[in-house]
N, C-alpha and C. Protein backbone atom coordinates (compact mmCIF):
# COMPACT_ATOMS: atom_id res chain seq x y z
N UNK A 1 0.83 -1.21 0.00
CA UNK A 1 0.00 0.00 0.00
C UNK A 1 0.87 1.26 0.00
N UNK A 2 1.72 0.80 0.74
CA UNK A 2 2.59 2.40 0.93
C UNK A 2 3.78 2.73 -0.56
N UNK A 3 4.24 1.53 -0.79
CA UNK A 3 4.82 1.79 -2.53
C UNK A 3 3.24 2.56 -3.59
N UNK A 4 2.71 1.83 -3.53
CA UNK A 4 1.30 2.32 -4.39
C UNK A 4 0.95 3.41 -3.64
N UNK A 5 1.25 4.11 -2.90
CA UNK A 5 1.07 5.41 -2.39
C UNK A 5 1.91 6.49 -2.56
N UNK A 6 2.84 5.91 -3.16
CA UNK A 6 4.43 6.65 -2.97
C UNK A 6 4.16 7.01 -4.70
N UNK A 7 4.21 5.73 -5.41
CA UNK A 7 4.14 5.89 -6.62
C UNK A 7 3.04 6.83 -7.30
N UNK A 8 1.79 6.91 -6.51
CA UNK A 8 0.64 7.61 -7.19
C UNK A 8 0.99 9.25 -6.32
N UNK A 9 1.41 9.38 -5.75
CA UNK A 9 2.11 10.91 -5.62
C UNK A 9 3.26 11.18 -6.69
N UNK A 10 4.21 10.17 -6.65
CA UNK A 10 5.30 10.80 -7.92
C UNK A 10 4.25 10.93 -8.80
N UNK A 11 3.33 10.57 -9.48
CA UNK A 11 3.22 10.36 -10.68
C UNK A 11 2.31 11.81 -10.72
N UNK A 12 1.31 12.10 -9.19
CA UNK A 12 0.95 13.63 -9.25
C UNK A 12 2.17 14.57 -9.59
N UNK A 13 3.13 14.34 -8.87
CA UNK A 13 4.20 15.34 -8.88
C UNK A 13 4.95 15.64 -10.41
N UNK A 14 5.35 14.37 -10.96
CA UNK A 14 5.27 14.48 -12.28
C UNK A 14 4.67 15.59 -12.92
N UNK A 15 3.01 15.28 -13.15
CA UNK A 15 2.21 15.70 -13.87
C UNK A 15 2.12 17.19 -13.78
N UNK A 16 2.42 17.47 -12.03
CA UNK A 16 2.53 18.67 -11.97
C UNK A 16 3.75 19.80 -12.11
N UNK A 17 5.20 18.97 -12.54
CA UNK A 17 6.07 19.58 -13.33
C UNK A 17 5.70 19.62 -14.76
N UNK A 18 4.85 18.87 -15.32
CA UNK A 18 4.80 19.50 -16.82
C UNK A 18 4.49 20.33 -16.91
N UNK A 19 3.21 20.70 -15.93
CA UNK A 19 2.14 21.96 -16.38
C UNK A 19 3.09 22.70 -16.19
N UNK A 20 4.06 22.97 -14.83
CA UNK A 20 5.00 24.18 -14.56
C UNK A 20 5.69 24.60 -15.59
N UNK A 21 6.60 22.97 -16.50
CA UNK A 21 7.19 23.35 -17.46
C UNK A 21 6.54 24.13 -18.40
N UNK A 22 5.41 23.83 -18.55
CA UNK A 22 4.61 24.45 -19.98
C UNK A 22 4.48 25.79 -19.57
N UNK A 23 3.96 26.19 -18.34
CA UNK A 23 3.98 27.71 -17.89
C UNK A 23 4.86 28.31 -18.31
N UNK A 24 6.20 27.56 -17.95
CA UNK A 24 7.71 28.33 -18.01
C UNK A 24 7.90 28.21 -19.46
N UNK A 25 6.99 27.50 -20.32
CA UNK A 25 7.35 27.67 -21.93
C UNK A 25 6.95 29.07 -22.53
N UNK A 26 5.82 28.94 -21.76
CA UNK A 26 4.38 30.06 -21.96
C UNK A 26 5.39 31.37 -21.98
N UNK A 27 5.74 31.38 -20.17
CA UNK A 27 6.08 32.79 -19.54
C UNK A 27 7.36 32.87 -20.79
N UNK A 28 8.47 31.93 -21.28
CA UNK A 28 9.28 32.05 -22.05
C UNK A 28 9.17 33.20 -23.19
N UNK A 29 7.74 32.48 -23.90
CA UNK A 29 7.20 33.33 -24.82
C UNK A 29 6.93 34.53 -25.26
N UNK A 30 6.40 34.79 -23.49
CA UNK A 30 6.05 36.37 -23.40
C UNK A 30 7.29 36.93 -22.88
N UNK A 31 8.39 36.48 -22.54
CA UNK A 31 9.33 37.13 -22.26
C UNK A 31 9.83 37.66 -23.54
N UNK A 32 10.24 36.78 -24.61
CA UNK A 32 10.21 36.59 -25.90
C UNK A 32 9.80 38.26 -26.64
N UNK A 33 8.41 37.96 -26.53
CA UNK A 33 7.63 39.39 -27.47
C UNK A 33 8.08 40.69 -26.24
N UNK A 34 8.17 39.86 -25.24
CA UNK A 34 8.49 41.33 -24.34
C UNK A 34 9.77 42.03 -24.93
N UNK A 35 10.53 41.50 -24.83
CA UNK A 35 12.27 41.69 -25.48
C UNK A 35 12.33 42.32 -26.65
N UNK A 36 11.26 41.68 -27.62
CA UNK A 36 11.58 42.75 -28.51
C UNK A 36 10.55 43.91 -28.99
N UNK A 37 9.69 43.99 -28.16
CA UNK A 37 8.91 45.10 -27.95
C UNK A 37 10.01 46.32 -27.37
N UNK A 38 10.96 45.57 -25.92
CA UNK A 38 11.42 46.88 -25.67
C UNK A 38 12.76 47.41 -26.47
N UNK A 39 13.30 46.16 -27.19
CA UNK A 39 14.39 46.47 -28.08
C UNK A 39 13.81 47.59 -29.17
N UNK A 40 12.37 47.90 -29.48
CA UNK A 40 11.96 48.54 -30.57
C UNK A 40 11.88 50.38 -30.01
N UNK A 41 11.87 49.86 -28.86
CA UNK A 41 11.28 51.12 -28.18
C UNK A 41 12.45 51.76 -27.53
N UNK A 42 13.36 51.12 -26.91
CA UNK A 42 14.74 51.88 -25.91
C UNK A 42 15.86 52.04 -26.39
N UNK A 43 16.42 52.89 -26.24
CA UNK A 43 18.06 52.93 -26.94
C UNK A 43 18.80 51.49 -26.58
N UNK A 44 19.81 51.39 -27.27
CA UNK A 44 20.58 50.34 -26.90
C UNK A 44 20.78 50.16 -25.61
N UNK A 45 21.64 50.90 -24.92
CA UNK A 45 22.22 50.85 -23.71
C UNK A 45 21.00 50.20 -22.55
N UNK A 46 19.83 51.18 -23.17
CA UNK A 46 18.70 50.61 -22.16
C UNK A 46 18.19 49.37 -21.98
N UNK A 47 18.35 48.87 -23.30
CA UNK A 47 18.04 47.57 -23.61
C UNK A 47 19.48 46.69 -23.12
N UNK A 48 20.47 46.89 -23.36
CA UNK A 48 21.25 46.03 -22.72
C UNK A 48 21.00 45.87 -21.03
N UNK A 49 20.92 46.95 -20.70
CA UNK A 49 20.41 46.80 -18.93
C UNK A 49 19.42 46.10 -18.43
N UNK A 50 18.57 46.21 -19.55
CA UNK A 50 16.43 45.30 -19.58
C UNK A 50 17.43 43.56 -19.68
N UNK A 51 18.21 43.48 -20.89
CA UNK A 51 18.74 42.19 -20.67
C UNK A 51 19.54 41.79 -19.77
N UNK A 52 20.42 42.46 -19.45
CA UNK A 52 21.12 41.61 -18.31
C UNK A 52 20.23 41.41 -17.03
N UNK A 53 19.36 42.37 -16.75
CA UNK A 53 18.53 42.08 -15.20
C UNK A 53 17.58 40.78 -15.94
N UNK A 54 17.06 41.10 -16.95
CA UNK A 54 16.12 39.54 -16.92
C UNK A 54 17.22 38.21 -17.07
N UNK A 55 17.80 38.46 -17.60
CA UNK A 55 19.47 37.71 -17.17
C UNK A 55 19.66 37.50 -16.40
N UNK A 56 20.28 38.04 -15.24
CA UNK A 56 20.63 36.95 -14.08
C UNK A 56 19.55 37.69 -12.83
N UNK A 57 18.17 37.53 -13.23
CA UNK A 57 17.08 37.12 -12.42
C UNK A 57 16.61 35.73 -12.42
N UNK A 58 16.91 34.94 -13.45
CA UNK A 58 16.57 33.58 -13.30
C UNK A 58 18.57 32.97 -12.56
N UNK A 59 19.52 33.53 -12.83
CA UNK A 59 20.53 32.89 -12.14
C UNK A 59 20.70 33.58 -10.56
N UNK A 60 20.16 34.36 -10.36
CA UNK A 60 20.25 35.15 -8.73
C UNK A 60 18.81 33.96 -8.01
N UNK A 61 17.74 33.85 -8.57
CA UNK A 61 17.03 33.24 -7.90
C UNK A 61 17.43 31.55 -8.08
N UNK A 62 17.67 31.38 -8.89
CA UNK A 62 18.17 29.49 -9.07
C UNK A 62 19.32 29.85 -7.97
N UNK A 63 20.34 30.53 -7.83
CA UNK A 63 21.54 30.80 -6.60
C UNK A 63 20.98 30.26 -5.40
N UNK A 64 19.82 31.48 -5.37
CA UNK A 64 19.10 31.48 -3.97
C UNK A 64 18.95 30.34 -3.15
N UNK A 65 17.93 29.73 -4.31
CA UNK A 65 17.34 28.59 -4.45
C UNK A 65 17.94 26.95 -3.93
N UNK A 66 18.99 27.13 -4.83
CA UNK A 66 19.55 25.74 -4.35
C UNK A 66 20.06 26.05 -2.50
N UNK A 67 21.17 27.21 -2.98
CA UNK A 67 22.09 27.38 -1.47
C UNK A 67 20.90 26.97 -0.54
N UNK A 68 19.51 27.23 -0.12
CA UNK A 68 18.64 27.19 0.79
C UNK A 68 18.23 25.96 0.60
N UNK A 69 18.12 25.27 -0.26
CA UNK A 69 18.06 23.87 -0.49
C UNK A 69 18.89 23.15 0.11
N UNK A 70 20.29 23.47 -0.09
CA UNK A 70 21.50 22.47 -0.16
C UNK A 70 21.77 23.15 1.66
N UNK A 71 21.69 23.83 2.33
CA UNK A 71 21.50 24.31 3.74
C UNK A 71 20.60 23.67 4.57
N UNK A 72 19.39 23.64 3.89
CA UNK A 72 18.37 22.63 4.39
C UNK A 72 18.56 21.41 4.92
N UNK A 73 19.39 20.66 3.70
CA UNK A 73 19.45 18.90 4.05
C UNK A 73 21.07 19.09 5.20
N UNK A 74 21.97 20.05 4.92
CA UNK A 74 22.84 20.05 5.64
C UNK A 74 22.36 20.29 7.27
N UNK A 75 21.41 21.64 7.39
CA UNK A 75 20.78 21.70 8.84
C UNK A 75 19.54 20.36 9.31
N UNK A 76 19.16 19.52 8.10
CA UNK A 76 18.45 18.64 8.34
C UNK A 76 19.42 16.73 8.84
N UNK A 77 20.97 17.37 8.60
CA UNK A 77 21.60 16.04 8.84
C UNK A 77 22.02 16.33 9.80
N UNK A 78 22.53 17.99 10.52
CA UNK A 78 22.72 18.45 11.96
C UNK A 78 21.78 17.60 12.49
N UNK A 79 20.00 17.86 12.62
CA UNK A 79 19.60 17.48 13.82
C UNK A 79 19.54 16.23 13.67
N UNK A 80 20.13 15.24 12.89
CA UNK A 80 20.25 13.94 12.70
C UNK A 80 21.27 13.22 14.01
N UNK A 81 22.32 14.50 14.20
CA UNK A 81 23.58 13.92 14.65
C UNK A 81 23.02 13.70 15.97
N UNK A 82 23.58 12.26 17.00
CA UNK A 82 23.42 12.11 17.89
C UNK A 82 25.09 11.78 19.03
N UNK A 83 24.55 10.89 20.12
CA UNK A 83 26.20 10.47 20.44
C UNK A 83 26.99 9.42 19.78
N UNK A 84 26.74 8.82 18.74
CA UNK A 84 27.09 7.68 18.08
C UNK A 84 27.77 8.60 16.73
N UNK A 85 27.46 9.83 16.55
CA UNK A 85 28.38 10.53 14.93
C UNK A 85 29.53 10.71 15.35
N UNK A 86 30.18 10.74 14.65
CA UNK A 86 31.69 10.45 15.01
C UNK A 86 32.20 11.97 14.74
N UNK A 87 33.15 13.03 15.48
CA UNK A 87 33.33 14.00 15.54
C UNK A 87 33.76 14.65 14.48
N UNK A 88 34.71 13.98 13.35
CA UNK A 88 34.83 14.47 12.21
C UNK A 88 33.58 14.43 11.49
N UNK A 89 32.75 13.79 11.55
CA UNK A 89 31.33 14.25 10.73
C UNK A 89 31.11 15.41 11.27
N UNK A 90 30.88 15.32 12.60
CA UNK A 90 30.46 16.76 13.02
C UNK A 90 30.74 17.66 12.48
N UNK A 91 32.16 17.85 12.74
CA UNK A 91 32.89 18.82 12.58
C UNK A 91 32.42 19.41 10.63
N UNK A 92 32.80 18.26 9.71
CA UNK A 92 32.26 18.13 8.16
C UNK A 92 31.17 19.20 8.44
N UNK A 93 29.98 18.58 8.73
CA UNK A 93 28.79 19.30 9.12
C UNK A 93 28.94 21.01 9.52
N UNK A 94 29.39 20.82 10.29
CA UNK A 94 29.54 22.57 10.62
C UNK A 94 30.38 23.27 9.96
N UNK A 95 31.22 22.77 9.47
CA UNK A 95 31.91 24.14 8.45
C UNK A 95 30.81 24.04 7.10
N UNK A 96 30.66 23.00 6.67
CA UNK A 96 29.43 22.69 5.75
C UNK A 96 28.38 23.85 5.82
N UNK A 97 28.10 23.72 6.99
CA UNK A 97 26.65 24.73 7.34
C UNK A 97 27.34 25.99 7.60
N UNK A 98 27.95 26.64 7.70
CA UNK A 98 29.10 27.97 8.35
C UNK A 98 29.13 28.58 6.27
N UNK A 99 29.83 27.25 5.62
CA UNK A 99 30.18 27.97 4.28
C UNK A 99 28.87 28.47 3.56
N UNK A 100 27.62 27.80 4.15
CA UNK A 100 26.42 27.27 2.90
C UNK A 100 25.24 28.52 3.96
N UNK A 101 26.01 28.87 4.97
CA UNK A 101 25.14 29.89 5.08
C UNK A 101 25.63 31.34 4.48
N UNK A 102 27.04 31.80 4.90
CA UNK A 102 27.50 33.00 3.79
C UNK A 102 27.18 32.84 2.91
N UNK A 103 27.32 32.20 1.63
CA UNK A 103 26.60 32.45 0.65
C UNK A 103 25.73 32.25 0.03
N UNK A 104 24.58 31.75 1.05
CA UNK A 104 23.25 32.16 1.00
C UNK A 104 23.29 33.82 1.67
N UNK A 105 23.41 34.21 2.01
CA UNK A 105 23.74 35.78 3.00
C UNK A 105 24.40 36.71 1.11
N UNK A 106 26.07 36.10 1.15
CA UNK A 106 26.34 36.65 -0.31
C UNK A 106 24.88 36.49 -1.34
N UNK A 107 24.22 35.53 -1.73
CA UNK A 107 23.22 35.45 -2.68
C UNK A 107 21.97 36.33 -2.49
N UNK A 108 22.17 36.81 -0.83
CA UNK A 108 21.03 37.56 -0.83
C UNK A 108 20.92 39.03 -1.17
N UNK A 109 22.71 39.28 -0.77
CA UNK A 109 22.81 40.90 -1.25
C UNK A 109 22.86 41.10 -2.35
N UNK A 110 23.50 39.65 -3.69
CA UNK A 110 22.78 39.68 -5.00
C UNK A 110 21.41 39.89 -5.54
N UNK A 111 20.72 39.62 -4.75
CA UNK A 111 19.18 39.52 -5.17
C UNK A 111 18.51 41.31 -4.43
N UNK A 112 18.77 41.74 -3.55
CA UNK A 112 18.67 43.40 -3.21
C UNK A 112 19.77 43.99 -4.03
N UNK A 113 20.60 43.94 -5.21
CA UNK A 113 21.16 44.38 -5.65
C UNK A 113 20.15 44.35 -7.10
N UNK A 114 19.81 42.92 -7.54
CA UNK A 114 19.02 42.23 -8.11
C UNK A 114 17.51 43.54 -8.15
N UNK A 115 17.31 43.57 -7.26
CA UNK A 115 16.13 44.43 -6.93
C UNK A 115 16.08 45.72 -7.39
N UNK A 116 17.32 46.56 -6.93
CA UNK A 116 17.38 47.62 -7.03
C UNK A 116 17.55 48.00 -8.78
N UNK A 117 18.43 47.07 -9.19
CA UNK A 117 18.10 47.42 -10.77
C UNK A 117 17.33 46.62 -11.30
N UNK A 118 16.17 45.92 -10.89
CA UNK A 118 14.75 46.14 -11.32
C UNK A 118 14.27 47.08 -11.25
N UNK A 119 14.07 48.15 -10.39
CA UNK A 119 13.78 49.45 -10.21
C UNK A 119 13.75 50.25 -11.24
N UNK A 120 15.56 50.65 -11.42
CA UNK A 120 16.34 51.49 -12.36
C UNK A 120 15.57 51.05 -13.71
N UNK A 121 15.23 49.51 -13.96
CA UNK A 121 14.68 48.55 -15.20
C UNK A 121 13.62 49.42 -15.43
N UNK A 122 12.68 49.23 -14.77
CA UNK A 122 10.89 49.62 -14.32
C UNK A 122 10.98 51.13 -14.88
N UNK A 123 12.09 52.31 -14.37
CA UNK A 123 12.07 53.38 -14.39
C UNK A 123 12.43 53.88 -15.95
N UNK A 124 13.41 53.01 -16.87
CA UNK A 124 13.55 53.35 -18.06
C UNK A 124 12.06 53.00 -18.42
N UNK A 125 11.66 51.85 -18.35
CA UNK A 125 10.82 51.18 -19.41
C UNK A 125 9.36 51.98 -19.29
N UNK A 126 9.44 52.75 -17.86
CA UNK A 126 7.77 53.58 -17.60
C UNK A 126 7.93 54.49 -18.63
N UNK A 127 9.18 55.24 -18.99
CA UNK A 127 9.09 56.29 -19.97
C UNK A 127 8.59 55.90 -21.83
N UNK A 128 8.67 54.26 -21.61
CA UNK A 128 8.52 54.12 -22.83
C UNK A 128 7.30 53.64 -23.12
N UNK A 129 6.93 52.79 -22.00
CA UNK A 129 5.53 51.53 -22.27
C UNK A 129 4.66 51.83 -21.95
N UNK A 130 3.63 51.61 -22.15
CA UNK A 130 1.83 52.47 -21.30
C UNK A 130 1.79 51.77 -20.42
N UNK A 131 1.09 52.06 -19.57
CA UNK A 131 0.76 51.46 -18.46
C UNK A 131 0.28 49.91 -18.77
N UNK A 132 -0.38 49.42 -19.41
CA UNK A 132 -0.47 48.24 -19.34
C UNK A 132 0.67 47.32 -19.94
N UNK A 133 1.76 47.89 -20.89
CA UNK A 133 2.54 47.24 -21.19
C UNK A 133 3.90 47.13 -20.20
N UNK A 134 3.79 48.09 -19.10
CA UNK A 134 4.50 48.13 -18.17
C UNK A 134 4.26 46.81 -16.87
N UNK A 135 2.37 46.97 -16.73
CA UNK A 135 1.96 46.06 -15.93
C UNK A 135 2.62 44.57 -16.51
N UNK A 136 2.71 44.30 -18.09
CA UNK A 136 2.69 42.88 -18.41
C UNK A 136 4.06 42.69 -18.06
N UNK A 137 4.89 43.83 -18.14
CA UNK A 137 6.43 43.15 -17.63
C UNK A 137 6.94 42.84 -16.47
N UNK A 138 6.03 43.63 -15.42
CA UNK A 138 6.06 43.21 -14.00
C UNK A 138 5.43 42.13 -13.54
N UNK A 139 4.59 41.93 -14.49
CA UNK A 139 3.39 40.23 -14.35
C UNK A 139 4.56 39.32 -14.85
N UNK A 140 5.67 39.03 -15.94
CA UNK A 140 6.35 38.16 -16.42
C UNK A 140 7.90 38.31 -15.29
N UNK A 141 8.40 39.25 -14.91
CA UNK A 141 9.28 39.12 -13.71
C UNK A 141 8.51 38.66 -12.39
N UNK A 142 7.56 38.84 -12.20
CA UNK A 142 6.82 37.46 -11.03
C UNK A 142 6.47 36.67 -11.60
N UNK A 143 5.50 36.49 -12.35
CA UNK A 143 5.75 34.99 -12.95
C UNK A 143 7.00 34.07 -13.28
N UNK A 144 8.09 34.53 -13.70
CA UNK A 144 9.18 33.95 -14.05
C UNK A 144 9.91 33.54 -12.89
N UNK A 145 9.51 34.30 -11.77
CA UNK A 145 10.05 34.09 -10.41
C UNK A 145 9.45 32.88 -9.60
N UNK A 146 8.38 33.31 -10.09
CA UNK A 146 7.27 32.25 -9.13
C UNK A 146 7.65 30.65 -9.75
N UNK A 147 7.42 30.62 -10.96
CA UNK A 147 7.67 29.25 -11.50
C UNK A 147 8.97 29.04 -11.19
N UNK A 148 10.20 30.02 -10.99
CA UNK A 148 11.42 28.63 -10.87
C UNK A 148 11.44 28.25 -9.24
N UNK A 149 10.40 29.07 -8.43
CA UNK A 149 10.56 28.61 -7.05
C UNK A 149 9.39 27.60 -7.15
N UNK A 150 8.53 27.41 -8.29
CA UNK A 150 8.06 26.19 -7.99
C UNK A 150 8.70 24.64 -8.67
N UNK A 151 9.01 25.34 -9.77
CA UNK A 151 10.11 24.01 -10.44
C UNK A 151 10.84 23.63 -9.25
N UNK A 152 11.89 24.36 -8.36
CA UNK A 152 12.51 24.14 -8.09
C UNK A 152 12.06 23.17 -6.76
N UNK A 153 10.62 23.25 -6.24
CA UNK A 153 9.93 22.92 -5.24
C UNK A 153 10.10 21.60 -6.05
N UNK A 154 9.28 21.17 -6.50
CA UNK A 154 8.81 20.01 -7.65
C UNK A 154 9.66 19.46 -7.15
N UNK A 155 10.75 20.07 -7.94
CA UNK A 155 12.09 19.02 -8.06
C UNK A 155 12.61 18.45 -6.72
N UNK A 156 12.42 19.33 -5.90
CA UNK A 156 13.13 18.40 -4.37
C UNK A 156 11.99 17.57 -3.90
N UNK A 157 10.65 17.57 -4.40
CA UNK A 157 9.77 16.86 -3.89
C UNK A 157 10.07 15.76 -4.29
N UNK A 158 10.22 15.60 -5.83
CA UNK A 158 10.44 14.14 -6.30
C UNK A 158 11.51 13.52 -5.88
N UNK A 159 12.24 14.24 -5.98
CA UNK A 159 13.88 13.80 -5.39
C UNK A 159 13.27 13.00 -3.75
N UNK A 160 12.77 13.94 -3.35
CA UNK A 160 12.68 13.33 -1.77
C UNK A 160 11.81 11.78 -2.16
N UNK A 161 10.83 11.99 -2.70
CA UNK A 161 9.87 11.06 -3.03
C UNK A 161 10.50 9.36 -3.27
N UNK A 162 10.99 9.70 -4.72
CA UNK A 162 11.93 8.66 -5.33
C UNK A 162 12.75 8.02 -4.10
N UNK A 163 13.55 8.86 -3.71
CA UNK A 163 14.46 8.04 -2.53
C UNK A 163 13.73 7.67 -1.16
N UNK A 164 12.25 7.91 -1.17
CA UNK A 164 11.59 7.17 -0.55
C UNK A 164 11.34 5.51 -0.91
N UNK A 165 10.99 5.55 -2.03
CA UNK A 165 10.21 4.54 -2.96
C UNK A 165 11.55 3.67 -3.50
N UNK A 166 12.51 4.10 -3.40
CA UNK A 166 13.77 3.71 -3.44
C UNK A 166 14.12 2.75 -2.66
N UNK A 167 14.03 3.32 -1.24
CA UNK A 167 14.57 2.35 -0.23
C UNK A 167 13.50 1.98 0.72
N UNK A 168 12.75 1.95 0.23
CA UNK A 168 11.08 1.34 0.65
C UNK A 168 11.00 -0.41 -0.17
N UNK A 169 11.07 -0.10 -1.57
CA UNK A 169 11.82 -1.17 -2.27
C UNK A 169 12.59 -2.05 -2.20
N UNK A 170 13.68 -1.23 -1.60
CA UNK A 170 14.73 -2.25 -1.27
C UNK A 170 14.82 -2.75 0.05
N UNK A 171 13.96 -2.30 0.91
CA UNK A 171 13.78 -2.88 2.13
C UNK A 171 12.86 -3.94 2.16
N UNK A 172 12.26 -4.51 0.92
CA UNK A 172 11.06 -5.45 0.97
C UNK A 172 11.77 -6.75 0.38
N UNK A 173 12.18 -7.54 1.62
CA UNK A 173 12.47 -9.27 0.48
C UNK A 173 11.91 -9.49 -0.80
């Protein structure tokens, strides 16, 4: 029962990375016509700035993303440790968690840096776009945000999942 329980959640979880993927095809799209709507409309320079922030807004948040991920299972194998871990694990462990929290801390002053020239972004592009074409670019920088923090959800779900169903498996004669 509990494999056939395990399995009919991956297979939700699955289903529910396609749709994400397809979103993120979608939001792709409109990023797409967005780009060269504002390439038509902004001087160069401006447009190089519109690209690099939608540029490393998907690599500042994937940064984010994992480091708080990969911190997670590290603060999740801390409260694992008991009197039986042997002190060099420990020890592994805590510089582990010491390195993987600075730069989550570094990744964050990327992302308020991240922010601030969204701003500067927002402030060229109001002079150019009407108001609703302004609204659709602030709808596709949250959207684009939102989906890789849910891809990225997905993905540790299954991950966790699988290595349930994994050694659920292999624990059965």
């Amino acid at each position: 029962e509990l494999i056939s329980s395990l399995r009919s959640k991956l297979q939700t979880l699955w289903e529910e990375r396609e749709l994400v993927l397809s979103e993120a095809r979608e939001c792709a799209e409109r990023g797409e016509e967005l780009e060269a709507m504002v390439q038509d409309v902004c001087k160069p320079n401006e447009f190089e700035r519109y690209m690099m922030f939608v540029g490393d807004l998907e690599k500042v948040v994937s940064l984010l993303l994992c480091l708080s991920s990969r911190l997670a299972r590290v603060q999740n194998a801390m409260r694992r440790i008991d009197g039986n871990t042997d002190a060099e694990e420990k020890q592994s462990l805590n510089e582990r968690h010491k390195l993987l929290s600075r730069q989550r801390e570094d990744a964050k002053d990327l992302k308020e840096n991240l922010d601030r020239r969204e701003r500067v972004v927002s402030g060229i592009l109001a002079k150019y776009l009407t108001d609703q074409q302004l609204q659709d670019y602030r709808r596709f920088v949250q959207v684009k945000t939102s989906l890789l923090i849910e891809q990225k959800d997905l993905e540790e779900q299954i991950k966790f999942f699988e290595e349930q169903l994994e050694n659920l498996e292999k624990s059965i004669p």
